[in-house]
Protein backbone atom coordinates (compact mmCIF):
# COMPACT_ATOMS: atom_id res chain seq x y z
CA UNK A 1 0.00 0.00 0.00
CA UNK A 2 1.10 3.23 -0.77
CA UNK A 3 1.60 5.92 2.01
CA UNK A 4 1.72 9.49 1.33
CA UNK A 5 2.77 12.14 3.35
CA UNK A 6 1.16 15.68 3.00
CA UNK A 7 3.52 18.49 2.65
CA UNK A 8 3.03 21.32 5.47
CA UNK A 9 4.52 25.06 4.28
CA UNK A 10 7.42 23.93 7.16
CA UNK A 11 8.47 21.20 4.97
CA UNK A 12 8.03 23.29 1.49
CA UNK A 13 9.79 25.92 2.97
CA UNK A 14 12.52 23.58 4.52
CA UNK A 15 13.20 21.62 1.04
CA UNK A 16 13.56 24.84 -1.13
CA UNK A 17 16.17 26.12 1.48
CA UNK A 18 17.75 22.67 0.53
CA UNK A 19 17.11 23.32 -3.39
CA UNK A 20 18.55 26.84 -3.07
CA UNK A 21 21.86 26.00 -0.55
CA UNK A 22 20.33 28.34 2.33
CA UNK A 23 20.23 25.73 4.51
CA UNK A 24 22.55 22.28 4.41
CA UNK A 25 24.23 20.06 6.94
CA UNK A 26 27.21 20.13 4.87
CA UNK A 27 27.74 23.40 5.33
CA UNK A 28 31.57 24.01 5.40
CA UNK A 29 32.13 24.01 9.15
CA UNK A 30 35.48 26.24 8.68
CA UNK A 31 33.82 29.13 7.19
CA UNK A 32 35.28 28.38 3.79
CA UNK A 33 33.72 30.43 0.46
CA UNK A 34 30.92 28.36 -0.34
CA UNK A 35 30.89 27.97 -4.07
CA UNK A 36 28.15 28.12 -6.30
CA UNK A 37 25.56 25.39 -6.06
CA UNK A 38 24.88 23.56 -9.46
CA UNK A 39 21.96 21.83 -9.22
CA UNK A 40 20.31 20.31 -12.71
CA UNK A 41 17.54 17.87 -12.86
CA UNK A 42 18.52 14.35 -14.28
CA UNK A 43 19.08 10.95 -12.20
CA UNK A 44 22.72 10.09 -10.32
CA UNK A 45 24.43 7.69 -12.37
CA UNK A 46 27.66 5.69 -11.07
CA UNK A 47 30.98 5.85 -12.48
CA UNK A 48 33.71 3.32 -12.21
CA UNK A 49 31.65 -0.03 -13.39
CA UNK A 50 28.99 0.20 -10.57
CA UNK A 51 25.94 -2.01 -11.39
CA UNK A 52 22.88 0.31 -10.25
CA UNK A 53 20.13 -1.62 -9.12
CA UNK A 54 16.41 -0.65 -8.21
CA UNK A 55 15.26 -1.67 -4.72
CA UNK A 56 11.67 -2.14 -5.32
CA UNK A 57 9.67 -3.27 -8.41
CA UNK A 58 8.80 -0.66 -10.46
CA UNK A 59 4.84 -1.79 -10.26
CA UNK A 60 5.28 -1.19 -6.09
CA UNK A 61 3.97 2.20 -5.48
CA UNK A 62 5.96 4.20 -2.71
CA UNK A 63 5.73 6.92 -0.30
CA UNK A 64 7.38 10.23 -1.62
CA UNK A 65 9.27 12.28 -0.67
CA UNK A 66 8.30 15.52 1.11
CA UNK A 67 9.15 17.04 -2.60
CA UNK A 68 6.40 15.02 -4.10
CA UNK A 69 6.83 14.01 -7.85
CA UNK A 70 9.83 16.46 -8.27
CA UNK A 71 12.03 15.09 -10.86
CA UNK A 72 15.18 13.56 -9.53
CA UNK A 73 17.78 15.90 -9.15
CA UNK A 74 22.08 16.34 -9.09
CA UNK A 75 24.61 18.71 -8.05
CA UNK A 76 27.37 19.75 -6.10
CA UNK A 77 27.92 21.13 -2.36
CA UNK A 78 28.47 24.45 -1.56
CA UNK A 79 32.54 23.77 -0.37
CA UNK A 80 34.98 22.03 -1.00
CA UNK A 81 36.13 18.51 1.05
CA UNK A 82 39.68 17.90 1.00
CA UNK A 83 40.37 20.37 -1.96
CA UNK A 84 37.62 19.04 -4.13
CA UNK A 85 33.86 19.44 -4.68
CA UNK A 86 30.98 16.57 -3.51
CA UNK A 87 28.26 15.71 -4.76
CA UNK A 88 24.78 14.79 -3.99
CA UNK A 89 21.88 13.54 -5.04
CA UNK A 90 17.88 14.55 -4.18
CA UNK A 91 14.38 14.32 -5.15
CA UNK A 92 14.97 11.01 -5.09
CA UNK A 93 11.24 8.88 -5.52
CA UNK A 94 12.71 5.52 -6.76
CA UNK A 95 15.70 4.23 -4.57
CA UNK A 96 18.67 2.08 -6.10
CA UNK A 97 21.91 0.65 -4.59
CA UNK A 98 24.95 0.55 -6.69
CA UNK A 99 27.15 -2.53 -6.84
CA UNK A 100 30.52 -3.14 -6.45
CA UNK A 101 32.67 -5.90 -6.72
CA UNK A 102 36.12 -6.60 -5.05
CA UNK A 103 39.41 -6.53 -6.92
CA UNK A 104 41.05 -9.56 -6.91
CA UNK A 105 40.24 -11.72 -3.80
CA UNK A 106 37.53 -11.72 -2.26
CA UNK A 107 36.65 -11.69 1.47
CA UNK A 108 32.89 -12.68 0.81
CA UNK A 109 32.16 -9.76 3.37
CA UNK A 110 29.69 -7.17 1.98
CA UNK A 111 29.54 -3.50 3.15
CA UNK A 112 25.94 -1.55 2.87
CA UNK A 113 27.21 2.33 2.35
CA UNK A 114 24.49 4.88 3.89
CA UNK A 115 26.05 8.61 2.69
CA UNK A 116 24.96 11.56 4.62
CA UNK A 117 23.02 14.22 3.75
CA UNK A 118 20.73 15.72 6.70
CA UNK A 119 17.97 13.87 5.43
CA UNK A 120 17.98 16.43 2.44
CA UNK A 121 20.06 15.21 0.05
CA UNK A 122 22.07 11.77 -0.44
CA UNK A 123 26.09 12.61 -0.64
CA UNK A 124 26.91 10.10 -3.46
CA UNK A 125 30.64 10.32 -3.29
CA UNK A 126 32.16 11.79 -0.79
CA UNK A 127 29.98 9.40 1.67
CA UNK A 128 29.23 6.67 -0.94
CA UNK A 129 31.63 5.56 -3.77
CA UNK A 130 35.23 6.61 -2.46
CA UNK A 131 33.63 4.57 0.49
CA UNK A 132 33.59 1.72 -2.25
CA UNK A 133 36.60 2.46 -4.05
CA UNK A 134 38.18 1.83 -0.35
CA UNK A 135 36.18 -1.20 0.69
CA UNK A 136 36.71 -3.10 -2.96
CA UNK A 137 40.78 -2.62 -2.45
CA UNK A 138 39.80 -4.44 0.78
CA UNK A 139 37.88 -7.25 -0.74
CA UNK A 140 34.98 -6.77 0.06
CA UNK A 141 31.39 -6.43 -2.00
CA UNK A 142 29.95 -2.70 -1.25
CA UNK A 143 26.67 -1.35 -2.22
CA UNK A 144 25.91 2.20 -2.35
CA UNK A 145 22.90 3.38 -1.22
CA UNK A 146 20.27 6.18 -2.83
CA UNK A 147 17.38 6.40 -0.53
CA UNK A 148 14.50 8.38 -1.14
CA UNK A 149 14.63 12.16 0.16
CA UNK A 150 14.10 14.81 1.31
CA UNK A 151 12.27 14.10 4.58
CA UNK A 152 11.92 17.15 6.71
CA UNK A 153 12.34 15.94 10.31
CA UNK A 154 8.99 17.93 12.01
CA UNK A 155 9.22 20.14 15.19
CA UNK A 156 6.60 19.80 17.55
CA UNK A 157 6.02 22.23 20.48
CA UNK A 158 10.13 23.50 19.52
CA UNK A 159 11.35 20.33 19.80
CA UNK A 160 12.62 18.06 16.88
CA UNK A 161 10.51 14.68 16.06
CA UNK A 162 11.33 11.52 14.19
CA UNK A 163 8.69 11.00 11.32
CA UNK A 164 6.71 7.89 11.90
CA UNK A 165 7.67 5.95 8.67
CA UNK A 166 11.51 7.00 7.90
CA UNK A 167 11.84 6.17 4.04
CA UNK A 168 15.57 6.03 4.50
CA UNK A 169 15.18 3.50 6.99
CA UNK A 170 12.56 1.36 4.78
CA UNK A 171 15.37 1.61 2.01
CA UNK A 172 18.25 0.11 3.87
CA UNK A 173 16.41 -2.37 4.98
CA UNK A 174 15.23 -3.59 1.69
CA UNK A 175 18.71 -3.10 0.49
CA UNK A 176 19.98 -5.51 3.16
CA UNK A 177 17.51 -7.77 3.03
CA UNK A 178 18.22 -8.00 -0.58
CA UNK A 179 22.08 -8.21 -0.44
CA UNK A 180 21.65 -11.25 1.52
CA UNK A 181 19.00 -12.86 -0.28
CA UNK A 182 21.28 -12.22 -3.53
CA UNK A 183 23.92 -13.48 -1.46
CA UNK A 184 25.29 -16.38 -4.37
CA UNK A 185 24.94 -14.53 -7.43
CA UNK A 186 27.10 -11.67 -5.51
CA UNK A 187 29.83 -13.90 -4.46
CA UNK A 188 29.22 -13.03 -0.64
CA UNK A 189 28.69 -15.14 2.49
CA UNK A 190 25.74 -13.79 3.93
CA UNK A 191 26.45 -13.98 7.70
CA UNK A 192 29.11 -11.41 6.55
CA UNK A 193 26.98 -8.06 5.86
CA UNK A 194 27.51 -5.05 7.77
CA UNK A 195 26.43 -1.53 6.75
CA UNK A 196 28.89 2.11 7.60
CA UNK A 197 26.99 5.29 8.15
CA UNK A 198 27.80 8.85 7.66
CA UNK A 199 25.65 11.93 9.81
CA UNK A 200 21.95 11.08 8.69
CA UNK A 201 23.34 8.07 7.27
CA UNK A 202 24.97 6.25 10.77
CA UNK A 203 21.58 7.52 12.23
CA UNK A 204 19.73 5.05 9.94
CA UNK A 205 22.77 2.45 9.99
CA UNK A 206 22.26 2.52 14.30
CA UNK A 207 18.70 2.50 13.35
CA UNK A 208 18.83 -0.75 11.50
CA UNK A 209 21.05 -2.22 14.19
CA UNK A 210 18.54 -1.87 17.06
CA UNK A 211 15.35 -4.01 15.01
CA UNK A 212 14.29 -5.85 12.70
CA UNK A 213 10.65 -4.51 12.62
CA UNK A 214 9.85 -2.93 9.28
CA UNK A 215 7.13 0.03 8.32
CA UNK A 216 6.45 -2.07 5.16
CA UNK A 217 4.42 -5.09 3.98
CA UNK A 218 6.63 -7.38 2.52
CA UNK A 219 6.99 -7.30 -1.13
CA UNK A 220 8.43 -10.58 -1.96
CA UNK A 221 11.53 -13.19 -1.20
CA UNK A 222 14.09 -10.65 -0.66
CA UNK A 223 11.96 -9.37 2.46
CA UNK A 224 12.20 -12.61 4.34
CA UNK A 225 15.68 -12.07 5.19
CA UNK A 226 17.17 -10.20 7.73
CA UNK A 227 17.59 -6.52 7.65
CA UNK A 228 19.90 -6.13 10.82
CA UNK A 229 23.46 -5.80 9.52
CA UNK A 230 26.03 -8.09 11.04
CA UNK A 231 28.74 -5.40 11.71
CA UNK A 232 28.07 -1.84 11.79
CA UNK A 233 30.19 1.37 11.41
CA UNK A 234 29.26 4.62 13.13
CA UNK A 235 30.92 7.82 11.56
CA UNK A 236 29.89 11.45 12.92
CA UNK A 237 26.23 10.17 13.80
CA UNK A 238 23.32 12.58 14.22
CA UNK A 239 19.97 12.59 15.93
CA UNK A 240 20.48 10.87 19.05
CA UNK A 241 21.18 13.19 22.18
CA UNK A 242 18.48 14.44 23.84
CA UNK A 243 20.41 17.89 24.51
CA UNK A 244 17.61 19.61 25.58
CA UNK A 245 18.61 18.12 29.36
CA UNK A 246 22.00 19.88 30.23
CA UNK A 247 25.42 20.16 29.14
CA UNK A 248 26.73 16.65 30.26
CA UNK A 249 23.58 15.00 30.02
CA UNK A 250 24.10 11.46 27.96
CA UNK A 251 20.75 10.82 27.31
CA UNK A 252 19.14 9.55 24.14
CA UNK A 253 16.25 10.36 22.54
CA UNK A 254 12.80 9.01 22.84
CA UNK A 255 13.14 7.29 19.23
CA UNK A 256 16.23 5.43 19.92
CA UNK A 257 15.48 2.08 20.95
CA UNK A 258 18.42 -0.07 21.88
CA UNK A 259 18.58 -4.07 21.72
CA UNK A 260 20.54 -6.45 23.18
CA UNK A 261 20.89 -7.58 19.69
CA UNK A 262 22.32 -4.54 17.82
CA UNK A 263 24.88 -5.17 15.42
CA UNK A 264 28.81 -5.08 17.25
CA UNK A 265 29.82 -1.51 16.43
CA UNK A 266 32.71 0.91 16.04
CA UNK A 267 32.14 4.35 16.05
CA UNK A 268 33.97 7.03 14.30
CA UNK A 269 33.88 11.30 15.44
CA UNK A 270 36.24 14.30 16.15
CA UNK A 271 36.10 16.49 18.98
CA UNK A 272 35.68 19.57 17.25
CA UNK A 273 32.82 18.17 14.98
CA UNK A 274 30.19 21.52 15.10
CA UNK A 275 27.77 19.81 13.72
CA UNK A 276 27.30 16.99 15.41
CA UNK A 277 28.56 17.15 19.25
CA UNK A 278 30.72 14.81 20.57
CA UNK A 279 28.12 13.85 22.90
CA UNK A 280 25.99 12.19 20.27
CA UNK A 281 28.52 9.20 19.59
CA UNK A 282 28.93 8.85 23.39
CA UNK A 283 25.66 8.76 24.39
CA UNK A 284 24.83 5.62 21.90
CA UNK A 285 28.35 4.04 22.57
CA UNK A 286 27.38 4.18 26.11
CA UNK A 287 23.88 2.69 25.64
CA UNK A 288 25.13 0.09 23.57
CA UNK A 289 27.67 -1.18 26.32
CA UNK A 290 25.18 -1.13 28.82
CA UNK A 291 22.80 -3.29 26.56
CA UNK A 292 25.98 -5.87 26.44
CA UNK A 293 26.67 -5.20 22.95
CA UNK A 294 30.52 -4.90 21.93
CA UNK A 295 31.27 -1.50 21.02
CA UNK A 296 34.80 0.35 20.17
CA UNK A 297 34.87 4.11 20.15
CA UNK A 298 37.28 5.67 18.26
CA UNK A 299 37.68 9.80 18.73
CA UNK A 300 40.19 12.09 17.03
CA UNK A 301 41.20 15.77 18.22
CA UNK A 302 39.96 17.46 14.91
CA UNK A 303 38.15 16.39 11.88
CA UNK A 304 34.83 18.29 12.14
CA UNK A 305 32.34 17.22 10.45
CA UNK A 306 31.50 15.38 6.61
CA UNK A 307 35.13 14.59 6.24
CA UNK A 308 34.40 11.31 4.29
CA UNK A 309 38.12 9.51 3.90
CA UNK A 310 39.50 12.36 1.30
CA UNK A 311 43.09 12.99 2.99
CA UNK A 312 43.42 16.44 4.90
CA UNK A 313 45.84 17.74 7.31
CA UNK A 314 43.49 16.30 10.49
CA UNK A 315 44.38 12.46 10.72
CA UNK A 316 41.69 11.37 11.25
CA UNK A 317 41.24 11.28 7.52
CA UNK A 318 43.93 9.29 6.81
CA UNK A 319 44.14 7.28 9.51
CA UNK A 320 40.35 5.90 10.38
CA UNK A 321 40.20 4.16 7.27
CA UNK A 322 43.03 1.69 8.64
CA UNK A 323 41.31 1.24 12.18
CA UNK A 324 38.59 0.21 10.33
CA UNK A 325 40.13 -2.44 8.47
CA UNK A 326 41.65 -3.86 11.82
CA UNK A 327 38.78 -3.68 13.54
CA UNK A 328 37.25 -6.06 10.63
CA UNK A 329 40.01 -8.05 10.91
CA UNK A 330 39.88 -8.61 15.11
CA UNK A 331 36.20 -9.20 14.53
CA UNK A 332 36.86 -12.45 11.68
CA UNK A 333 34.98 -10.42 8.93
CA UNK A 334 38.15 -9.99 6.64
């Protein structure tokens, strides 16, 4: 069944800030000269032999996005990320994940990419294929993920809400679901699939970790397979404080539900991220260990926020791609 969502003047007014670069959570946190936003209608296509692949049939209607039947949409952030632009896609009303396979051996581990984006727009490379290029060199099978947005996040009575039906959410787990029912054609064991998110993207990747309960009907086979990833990586997550409590408060919000069964996780921030406080990653880290699920925190000096793994003068950005990999390693998965 199709579910529609009705768009309030808060959300049209939120997505055209979006459409016009007044308002992005990849706003360079350094106070760089944003450059000029070049945004052209026409669908993201990969690069680099990626297979793109829809997630749904095309005769399953789906909830839109809050910008309705906008055509899909590309461009480019407003700054650059380690000397070079990034770019995004939005508008996006039929999801796909993009394939790709390792160079020479292969691991038989999979890795689900969920890019960042503030729930606005979907960063497709900074957060999403030089996340591949990295993880094939590893050999390992990664998808990319293109989820449907933008989804305003409402405010209620001043304070932020969680929509009822997240479509990101809906589209990772369909992605996952179908990774592992796919799991022979793509050459990957499928005990072995874990997900990394970035921002908006480890909010949905935690999100997955914590349940297996979907806001969908099944469609068909792919949907009787699991959807909680076997491995998860956290980088500069969003949306789970509840800072309206106090400075050192480490509570999380009412949304976040943790299981005893969440995915073992590493989590990946800088100190001086200013979008995302440092509290965020410690609050869920926290909750995880008290749940009894194994967690490793890893927390650089600087970094801010959005760095991806394109190399910059913090070292984090060199250096976080390698602690993943060993962490991988320690936990049997490559």
């Amino acid at each position: 069944m199709a579910r529609y969502h009705s768009l309030t003047a808060a959300f049209v007014a939120a997505v055209m800030m979006t459409a016009t670069g007044q308002a992005s959570e990849r706003a360079d946190p350094r106070g760089a000269t944003p450059l000029p936003k070049d945004e052209r209608a026409g669908l993201w296509q990969p690069s680099d032999g990626g297979e793109q692949i829809p997630l749904w049939p095309a005769t399953i209607p789906l909830a839109k996005p809050d910008s309705g039947d906008r055509p899909e949409g590309t461009g480019n952030g407003t700054a650059l990320v380690g000397g070079r632009r990034w770019h995004w896609a939005s508008y996006v009303t039929r999801p796909t994940m993009t394939l790709y396979r390792p160079r020479g051996s292969n691991s038989g581990t999979a890795l689900l990419v969920l890019p960042g984006g503030g729930f606005e727009v979907v960063a497709m490379d900074l957060e999403g294929t030089e996340i591949c290029a990295w993880a094939v060199r590893q050999g390992m099978t990664c998808a990319v993920l293109k989820y449907r947005v933008p989804q305003v996040w409402p405010r209620v009575a001043g304070q932020q809400r969680r929509p009822d039906v997240l479509l990101g959410l809906e589209d990772a787990q369909r992605a996952m679901s179908i990774l592992r029912q796919r799991a022979a054609a793509y050459g990957i064991d499928p005990h072995r699939v874990g997900a990394v998110g970035f921002s908006a993207g480890a909010y949905i990747a935690a999100n997955m970790s914590n349940t297996e309960a979907r806001s969908y009907a099944p469609t068909d086979a792919a949907d009787g397979a699991s959807s909680r990833p076997d491995f998860a990586v956290i980088a500069y997550t969003a949306r789970m404080l509840d800072n309206g409590k106090g400075r050192n408060n480490l509570e999380l919000r009412p949304w976040v539900t943790i299981s005893p069964q969440a995915s073992p996780t590493l989590i990946l921030h800088a100190m001086d991220d200013p979008t995302d406080n440092i509290r965020q990653p410690l609050a869920y880290a926290l909750a995880l260990n008290d749940a009894g699920v194994p967690v490793d925190l890893r927390v650089y000096a600087k970094g801010g926020h959005a760095f991806g793994l394109r190399p910059t003068a913090a070292p984090v950005t060199t250096q976080w791609p390698g602690q993943v990999r060993q962490w991988l390693h320690d936990r049997g998965m490559l």
